[in-house]
N, C-alpha and C. Protein backbone atom coordinates (compact mmCIF):
# COMPACT_ATOMS: atom_id res chain seq x y z
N UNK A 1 -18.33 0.33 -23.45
CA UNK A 1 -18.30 1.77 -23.51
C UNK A 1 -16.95 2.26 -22.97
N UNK A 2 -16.55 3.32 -23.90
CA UNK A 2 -15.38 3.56 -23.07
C UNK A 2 -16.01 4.59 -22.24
N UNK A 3 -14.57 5.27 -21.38
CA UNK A 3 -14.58 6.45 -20.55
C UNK A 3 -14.03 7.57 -21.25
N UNK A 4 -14.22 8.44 -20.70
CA UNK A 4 -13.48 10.01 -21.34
C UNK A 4 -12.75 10.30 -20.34
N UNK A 5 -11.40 9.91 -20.76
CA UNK A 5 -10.70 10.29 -19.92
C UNK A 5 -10.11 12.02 -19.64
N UNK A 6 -10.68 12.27 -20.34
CA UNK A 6 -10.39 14.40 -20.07
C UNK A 6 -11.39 14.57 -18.85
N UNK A 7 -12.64 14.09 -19.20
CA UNK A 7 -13.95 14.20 -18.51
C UNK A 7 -13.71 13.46 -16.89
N UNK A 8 -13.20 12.09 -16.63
CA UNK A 8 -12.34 11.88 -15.46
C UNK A 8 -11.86 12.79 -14.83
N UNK A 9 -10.46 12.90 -15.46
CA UNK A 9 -9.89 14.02 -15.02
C UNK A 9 -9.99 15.21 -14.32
N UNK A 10 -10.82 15.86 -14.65
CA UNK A 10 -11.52 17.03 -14.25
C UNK A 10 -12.39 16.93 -12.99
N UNK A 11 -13.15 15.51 -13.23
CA UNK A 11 -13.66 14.97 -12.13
C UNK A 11 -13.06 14.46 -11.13
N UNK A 12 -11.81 13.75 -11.29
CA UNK A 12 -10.75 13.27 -10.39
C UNK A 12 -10.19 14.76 -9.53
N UNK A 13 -10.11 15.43 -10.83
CA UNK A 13 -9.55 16.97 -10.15
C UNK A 13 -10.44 17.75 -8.87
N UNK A 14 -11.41 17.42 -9.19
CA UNK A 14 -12.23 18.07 -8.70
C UNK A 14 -12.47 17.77 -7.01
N UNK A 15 -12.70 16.62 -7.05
CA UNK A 15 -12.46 15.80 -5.77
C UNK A 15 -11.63 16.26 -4.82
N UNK A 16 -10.56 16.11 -6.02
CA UNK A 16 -8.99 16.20 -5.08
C UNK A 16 -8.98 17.29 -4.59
N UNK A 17 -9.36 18.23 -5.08
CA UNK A 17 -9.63 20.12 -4.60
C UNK A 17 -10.33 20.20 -3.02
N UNK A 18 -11.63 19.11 -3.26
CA UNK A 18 -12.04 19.42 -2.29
C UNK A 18 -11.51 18.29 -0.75
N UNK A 19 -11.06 17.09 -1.39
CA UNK A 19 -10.14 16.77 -0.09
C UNK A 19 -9.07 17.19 0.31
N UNK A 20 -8.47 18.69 -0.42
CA UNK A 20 -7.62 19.24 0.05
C UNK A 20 -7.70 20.39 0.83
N UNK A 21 -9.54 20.81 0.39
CA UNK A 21 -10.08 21.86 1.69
C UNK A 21 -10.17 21.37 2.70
N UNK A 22 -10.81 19.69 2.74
CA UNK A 22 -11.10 19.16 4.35
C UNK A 22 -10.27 18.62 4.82
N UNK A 23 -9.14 18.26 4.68
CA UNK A 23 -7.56 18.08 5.11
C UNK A 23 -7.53 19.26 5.96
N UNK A 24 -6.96 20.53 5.17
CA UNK A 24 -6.86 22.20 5.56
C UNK A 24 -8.20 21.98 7.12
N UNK A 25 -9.13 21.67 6.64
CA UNK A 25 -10.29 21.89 8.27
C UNK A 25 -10.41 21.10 8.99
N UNK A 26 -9.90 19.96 8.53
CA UNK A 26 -9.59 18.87 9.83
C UNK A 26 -8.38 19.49 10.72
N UNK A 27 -7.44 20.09 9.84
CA UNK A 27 -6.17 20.78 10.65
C UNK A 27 -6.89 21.18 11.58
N UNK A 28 -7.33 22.12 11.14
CA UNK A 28 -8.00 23.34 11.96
C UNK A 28 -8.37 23.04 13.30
N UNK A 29 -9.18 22.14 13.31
CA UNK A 29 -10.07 21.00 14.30
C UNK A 29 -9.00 20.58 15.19
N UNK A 30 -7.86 20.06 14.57
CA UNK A 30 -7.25 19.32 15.54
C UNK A 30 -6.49 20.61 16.60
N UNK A 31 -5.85 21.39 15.79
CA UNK A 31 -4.90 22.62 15.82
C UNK A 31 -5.85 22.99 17.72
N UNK A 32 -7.42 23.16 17.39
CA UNK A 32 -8.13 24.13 18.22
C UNK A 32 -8.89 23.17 19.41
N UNK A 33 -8.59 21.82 18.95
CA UNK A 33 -9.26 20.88 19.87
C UNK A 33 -8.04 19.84 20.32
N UNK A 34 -6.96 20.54 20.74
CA UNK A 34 -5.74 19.75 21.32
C UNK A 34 -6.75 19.04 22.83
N UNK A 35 -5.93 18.33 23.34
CA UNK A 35 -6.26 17.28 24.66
C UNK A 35 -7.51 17.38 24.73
N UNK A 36 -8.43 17.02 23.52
CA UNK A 36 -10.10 17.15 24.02
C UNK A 36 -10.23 15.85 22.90
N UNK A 37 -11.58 15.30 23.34
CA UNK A 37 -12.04 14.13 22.85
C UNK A 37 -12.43 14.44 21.04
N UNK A 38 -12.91 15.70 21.01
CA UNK A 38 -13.01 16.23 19.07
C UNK A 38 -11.90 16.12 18.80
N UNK A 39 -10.46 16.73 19.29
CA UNK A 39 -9.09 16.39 18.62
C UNK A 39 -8.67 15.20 18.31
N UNK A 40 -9.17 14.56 19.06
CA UNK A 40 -8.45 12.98 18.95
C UNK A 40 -8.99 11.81 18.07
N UNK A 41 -10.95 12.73 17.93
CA UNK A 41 -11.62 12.34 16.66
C UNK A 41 -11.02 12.50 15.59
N UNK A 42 -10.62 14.39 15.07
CA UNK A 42 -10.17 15.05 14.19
C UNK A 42 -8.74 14.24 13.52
N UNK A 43 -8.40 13.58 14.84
CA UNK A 43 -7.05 12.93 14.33
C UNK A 43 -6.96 12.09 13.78
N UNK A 44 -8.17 10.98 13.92
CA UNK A 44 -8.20 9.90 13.05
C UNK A 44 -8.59 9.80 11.79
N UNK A 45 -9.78 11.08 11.74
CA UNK A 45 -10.36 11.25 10.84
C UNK A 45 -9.61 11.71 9.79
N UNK A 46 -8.57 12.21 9.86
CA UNK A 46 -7.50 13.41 8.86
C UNK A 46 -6.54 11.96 8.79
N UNK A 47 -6.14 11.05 9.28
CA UNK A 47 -5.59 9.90 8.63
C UNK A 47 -5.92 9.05 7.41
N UNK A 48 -7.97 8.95 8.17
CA UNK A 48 -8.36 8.51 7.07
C UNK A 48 -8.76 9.10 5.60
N UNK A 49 -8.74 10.27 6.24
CA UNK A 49 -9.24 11.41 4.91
C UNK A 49 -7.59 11.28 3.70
N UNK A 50 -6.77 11.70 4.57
CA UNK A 50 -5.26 11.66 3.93
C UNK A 50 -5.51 9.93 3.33
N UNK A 51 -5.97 9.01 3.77
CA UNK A 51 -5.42 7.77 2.84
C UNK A 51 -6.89 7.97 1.95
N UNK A 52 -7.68 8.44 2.04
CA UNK A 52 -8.38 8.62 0.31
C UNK A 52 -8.37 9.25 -0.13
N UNK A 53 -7.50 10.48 -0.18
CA UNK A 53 -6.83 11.41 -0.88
C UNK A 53 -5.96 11.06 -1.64
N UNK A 54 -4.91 10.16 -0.52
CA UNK A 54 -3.85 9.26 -1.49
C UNK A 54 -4.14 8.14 -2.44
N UNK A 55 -5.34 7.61 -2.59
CA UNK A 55 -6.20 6.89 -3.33
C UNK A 55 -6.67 7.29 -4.44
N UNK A 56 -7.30 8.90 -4.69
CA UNK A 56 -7.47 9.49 -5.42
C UNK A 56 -6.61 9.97 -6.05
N UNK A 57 -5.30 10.60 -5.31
CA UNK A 57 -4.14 10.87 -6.27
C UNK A 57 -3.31 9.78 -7.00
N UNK A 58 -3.44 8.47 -6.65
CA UNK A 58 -3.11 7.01 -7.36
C UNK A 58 -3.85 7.18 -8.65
N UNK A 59 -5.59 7.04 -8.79
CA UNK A 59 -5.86 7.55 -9.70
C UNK A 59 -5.42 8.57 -10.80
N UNK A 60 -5.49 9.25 -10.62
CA UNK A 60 -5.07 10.76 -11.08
C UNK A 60 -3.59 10.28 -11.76
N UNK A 61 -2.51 9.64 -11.52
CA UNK A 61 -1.35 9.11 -11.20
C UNK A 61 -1.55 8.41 -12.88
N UNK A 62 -2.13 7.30 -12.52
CA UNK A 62 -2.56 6.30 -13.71
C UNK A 62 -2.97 6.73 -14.67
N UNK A 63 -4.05 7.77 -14.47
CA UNK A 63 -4.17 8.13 -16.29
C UNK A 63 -3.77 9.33 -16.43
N UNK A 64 -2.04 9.56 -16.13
CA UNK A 64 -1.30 10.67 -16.01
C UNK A 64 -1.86 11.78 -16.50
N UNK A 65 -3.00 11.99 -15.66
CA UNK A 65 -3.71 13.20 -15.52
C UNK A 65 -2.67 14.21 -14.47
N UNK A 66 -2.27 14.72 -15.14
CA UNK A 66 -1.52 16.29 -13.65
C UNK A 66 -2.79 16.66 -13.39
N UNK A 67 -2.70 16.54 -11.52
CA UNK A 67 -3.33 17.29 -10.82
C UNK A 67 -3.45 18.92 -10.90
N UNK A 68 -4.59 19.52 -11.19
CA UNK A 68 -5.13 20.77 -11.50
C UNK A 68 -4.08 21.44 -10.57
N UNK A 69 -3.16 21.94 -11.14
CA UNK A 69 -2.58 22.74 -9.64
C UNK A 69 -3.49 24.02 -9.54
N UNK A 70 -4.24 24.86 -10.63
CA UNK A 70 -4.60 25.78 -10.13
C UNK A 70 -5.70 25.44 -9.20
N UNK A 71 -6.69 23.91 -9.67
CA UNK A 71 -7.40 24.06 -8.04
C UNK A 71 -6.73 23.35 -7.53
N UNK A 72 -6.17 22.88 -6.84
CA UNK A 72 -5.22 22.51 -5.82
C UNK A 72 -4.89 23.55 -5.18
N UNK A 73 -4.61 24.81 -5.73
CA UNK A 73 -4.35 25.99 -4.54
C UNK A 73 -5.41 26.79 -4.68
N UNK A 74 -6.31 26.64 -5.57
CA UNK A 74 -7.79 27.15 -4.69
C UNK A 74 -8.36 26.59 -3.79
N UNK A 75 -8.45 25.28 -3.80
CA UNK A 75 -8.81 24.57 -2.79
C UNK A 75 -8.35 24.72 -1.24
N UNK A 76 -6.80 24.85 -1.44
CA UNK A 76 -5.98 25.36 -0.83
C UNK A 76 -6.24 26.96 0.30
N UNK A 77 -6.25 27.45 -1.24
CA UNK A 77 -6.90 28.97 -0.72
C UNK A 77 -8.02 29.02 0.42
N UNK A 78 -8.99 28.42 -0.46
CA UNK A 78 -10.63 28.50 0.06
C UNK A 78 -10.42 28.15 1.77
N UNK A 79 -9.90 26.85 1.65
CA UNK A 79 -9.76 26.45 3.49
C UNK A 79 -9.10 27.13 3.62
N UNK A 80 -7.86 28.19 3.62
CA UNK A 80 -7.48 29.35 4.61
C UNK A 80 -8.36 30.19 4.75
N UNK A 81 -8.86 30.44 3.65
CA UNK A 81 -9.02 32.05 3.82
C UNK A 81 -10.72 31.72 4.74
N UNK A 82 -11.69 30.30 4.51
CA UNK A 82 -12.57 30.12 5.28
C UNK A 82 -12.29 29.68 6.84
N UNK A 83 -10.77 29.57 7.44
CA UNK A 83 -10.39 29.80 8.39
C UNK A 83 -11.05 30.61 9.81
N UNK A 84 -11.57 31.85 8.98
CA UNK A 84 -11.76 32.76 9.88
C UNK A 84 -13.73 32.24 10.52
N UNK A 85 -14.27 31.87 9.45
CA UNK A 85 -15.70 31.55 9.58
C UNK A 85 -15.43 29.64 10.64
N UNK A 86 -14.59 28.94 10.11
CA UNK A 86 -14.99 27.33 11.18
C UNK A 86 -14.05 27.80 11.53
N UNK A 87 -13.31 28.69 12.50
CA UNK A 87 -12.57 28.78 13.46
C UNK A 87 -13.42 29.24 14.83
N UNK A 88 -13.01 28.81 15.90
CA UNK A 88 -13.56 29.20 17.17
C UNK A 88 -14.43 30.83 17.31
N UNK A 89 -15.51 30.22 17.72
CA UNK A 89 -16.02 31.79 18.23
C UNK A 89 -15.76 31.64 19.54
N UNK A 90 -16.37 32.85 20.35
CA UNK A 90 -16.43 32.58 21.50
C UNK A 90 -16.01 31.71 22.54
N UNK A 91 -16.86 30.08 22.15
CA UNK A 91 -16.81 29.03 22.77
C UNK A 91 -16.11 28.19 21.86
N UNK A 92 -15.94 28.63 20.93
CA UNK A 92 -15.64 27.22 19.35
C UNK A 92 -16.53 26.76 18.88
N UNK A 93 -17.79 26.08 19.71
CA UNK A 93 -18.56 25.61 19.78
C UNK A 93 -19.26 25.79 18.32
N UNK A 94 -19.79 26.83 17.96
CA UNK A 94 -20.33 27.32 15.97
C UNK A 94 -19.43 27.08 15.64
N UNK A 95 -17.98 27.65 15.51
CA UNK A 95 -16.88 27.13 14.90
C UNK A 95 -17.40 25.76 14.47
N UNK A 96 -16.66 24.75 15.56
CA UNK A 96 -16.65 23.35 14.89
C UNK A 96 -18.50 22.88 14.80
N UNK A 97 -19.43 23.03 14.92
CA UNK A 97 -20.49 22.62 14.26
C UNK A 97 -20.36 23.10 12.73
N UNK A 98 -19.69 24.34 12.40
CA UNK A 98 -19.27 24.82 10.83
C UNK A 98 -18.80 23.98 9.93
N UNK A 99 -17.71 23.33 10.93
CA UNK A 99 -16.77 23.06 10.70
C UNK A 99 -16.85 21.27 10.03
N UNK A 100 -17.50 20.51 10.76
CA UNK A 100 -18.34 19.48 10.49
C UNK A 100 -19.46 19.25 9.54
N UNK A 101 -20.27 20.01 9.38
CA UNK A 101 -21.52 20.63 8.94
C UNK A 101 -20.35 20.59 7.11
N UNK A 102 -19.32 20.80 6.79
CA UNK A 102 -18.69 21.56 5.73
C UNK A 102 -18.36 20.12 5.30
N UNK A 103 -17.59 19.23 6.78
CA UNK A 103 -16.54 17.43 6.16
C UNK A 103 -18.17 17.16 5.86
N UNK A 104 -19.38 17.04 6.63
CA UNK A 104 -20.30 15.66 6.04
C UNK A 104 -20.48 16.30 4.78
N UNK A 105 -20.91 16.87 3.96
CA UNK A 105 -21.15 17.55 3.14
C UNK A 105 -20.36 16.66 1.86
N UNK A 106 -19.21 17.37 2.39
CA UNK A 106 -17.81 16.36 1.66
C UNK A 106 -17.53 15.21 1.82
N UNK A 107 -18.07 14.46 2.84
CA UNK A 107 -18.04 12.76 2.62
C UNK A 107 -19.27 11.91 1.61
N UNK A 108 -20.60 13.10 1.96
CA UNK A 108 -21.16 12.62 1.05
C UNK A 108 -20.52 12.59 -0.40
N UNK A 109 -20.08 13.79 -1.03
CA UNK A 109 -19.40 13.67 -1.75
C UNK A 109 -18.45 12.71 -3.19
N UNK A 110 -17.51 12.78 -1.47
CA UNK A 110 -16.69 11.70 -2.07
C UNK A 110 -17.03 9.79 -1.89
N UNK A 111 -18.18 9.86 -1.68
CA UNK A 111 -18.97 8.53 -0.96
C UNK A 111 -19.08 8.42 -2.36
N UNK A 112 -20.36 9.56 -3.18
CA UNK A 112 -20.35 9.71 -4.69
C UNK A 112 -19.67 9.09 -5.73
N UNK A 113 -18.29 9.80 -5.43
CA UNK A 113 -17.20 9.53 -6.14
C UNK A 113 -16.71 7.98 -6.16
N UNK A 114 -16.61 7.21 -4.70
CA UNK A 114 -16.65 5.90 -5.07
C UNK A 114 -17.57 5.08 -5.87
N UNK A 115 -18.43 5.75 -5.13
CA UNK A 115 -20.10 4.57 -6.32
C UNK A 115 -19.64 4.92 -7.57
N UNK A 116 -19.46 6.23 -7.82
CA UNK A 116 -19.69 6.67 -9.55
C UNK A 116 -18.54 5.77 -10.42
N UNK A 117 -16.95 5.87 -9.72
CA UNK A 117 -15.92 5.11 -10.20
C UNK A 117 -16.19 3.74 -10.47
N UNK A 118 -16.45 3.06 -9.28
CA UNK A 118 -17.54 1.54 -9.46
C UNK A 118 -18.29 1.56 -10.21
N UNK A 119 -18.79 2.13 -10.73
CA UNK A 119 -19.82 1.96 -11.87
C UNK A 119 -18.74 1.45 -13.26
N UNK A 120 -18.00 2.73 -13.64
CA UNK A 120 -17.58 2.28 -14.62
C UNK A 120 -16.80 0.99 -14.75
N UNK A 121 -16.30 1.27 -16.09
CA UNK A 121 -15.75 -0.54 -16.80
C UNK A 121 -14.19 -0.28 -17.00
N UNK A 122 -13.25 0.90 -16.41
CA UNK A 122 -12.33 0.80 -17.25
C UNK A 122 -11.34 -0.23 -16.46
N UNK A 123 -10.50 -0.37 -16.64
CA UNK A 123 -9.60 -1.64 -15.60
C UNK A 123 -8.98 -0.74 -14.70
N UNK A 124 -8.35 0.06 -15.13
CA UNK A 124 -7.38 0.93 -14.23
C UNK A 124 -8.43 1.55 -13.02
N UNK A 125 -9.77 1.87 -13.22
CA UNK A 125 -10.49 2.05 -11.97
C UNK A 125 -10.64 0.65 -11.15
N UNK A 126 -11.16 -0.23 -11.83
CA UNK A 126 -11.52 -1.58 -11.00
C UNK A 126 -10.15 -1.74 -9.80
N UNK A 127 -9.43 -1.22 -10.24
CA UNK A 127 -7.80 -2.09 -9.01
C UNK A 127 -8.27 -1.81 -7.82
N UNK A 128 -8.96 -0.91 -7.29
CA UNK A 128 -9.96 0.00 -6.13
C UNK A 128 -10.27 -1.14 -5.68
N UNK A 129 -10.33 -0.91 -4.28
CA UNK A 129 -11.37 -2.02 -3.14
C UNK A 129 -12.47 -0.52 -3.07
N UNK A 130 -13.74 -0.32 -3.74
CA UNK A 130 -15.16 0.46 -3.65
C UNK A 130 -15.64 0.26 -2.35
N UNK A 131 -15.70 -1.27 -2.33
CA UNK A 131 -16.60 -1.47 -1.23
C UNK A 131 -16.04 -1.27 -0.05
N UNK A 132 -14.56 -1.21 0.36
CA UNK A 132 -13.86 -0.31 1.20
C UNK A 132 -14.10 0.69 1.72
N UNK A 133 -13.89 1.46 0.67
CA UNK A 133 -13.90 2.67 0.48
C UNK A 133 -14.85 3.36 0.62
N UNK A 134 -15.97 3.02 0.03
CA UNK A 134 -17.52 3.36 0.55
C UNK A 134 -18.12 2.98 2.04
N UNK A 135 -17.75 1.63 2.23
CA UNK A 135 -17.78 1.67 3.65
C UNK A 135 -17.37 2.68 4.62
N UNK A 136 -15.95 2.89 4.27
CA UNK A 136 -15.23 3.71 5.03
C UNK A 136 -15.62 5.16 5.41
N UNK A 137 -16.55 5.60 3.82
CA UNK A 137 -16.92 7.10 4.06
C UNK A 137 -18.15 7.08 4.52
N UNK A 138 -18.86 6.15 4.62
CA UNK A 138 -20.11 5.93 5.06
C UNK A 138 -19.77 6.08 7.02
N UNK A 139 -18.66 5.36 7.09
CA UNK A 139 -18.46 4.98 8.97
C UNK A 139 -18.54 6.81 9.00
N UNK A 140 -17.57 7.29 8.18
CA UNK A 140 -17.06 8.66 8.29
C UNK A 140 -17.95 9.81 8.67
N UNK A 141 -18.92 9.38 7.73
CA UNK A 141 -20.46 10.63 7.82
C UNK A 141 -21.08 10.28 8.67
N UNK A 142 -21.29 8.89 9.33
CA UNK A 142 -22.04 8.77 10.42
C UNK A 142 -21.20 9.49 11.85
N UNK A 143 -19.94 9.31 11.71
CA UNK A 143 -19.03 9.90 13.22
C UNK A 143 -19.57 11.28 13.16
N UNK A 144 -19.26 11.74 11.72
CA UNK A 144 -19.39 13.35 11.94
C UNK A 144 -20.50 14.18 12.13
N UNK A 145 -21.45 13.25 11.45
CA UNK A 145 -22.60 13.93 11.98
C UNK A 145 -22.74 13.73 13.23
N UNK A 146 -22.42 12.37 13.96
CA UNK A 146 -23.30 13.02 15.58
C UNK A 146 -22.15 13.95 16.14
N UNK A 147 -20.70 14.35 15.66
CA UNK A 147 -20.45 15.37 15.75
C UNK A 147 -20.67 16.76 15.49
N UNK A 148 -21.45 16.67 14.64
CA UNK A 148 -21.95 18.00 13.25
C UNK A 148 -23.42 17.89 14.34
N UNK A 149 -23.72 16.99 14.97
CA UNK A 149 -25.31 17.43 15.53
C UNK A 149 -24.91 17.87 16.89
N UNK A 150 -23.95 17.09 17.99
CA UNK A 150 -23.47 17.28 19.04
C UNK A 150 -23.05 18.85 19.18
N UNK A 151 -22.52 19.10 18.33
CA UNK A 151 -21.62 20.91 18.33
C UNK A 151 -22.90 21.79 17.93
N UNK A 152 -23.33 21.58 17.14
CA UNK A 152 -24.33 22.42 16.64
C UNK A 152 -25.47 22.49 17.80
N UNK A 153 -26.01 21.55 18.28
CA UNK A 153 -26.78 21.93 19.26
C UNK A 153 -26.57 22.31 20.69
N UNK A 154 -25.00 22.35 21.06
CA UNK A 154 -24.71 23.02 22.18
C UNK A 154 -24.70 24.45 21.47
N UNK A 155 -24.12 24.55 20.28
CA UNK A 155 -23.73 25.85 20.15
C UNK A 155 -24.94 26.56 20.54
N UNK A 156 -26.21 26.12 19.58
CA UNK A 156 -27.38 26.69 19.36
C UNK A 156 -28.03 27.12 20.71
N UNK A 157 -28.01 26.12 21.80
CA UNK A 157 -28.47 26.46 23.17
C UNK A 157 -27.60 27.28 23.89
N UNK A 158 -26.55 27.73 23.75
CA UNK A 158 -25.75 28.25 24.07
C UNK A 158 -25.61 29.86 23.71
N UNK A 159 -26.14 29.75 22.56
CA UNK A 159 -26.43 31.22 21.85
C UNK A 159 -25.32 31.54 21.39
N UNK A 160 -24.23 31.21 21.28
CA UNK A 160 -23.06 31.66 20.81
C UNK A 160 -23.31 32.66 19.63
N UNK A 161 -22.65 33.66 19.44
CA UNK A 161 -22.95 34.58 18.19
C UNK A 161 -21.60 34.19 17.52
N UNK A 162 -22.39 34.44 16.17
CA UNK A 162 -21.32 33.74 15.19
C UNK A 162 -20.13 34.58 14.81
């Protein structure tokens, strides 16, 4: 069977849009959680996010698909302008449970995106280490959630207003 490669594309695009919002909110994270133990999470995590971004744009690369620039700067957009909502309240505290609550979301995601690529037959996908890669987003959603549960339930006892 072949692939459709328009149909890729779009899907490759699509991805890429949204690891370019959680790039933009990992910033955020790190930007607001300097010398604290979440920043130094945020920091690794935006390394690893940036090298499967750059993984995905390899893709994208190969079946000289141009990256969607118009979502590329919606994507773009969206994490500024949602800035104001996972940015610190009060305590930060809702902030980054938002803020987390938004990456697992998106690791599931792109967890997706590896299985689904593994599936297919074309060669230019196979060059991929999957099982890497899936590993990797799998370690990813597990950190963030007991971060995404840790923030969220101080916030919640805390009462912070949003």
């Amino acid at each position: 069977m072949t692939v459709n490669h328009e149909l890729l594309s779009t899907y490759l695009n699509d991805h890429l849009a949204g690891a370019t919002a959680a790039t933009e909110v990992i910033k955020q994270l790190i930007d607001e959680n300097q010398g604290e133990t979440l920043g130094e999470f945020a920091t690794t995590l935006l390394q690893e996010v940036e090298q499967d971004k750059a993984e995905l744009e390899g893709l994208i690369q190969r079946y000289d698909a141009i990256p969607g620039v118009v979502k590329k700067t919606i994507a773009w957009t969206g994490a500024k302008l949602s800035q104001p909502k996972f940015g610190r309240t009060t305590s930060g505290d809702f902030g980054n449970f938002q803020a987390f609550e938004f990456l697992s979301l998106g690791i599931l995601g792109k967890r997706a995106l590896w299985t689904m690529l593994q599936s297919l037959s074309d060669p230019e996908l196979l060059s991929l280490d999957y099982s890497h890669l899936i590993e990797r987003a799998e370690n990813q959603f597990q950190q963030v959630e007991a971060w995404r549960t840790r923030t969220g339930a101080f916030a919640m006892n805390q009462g912070t207003a949003v």
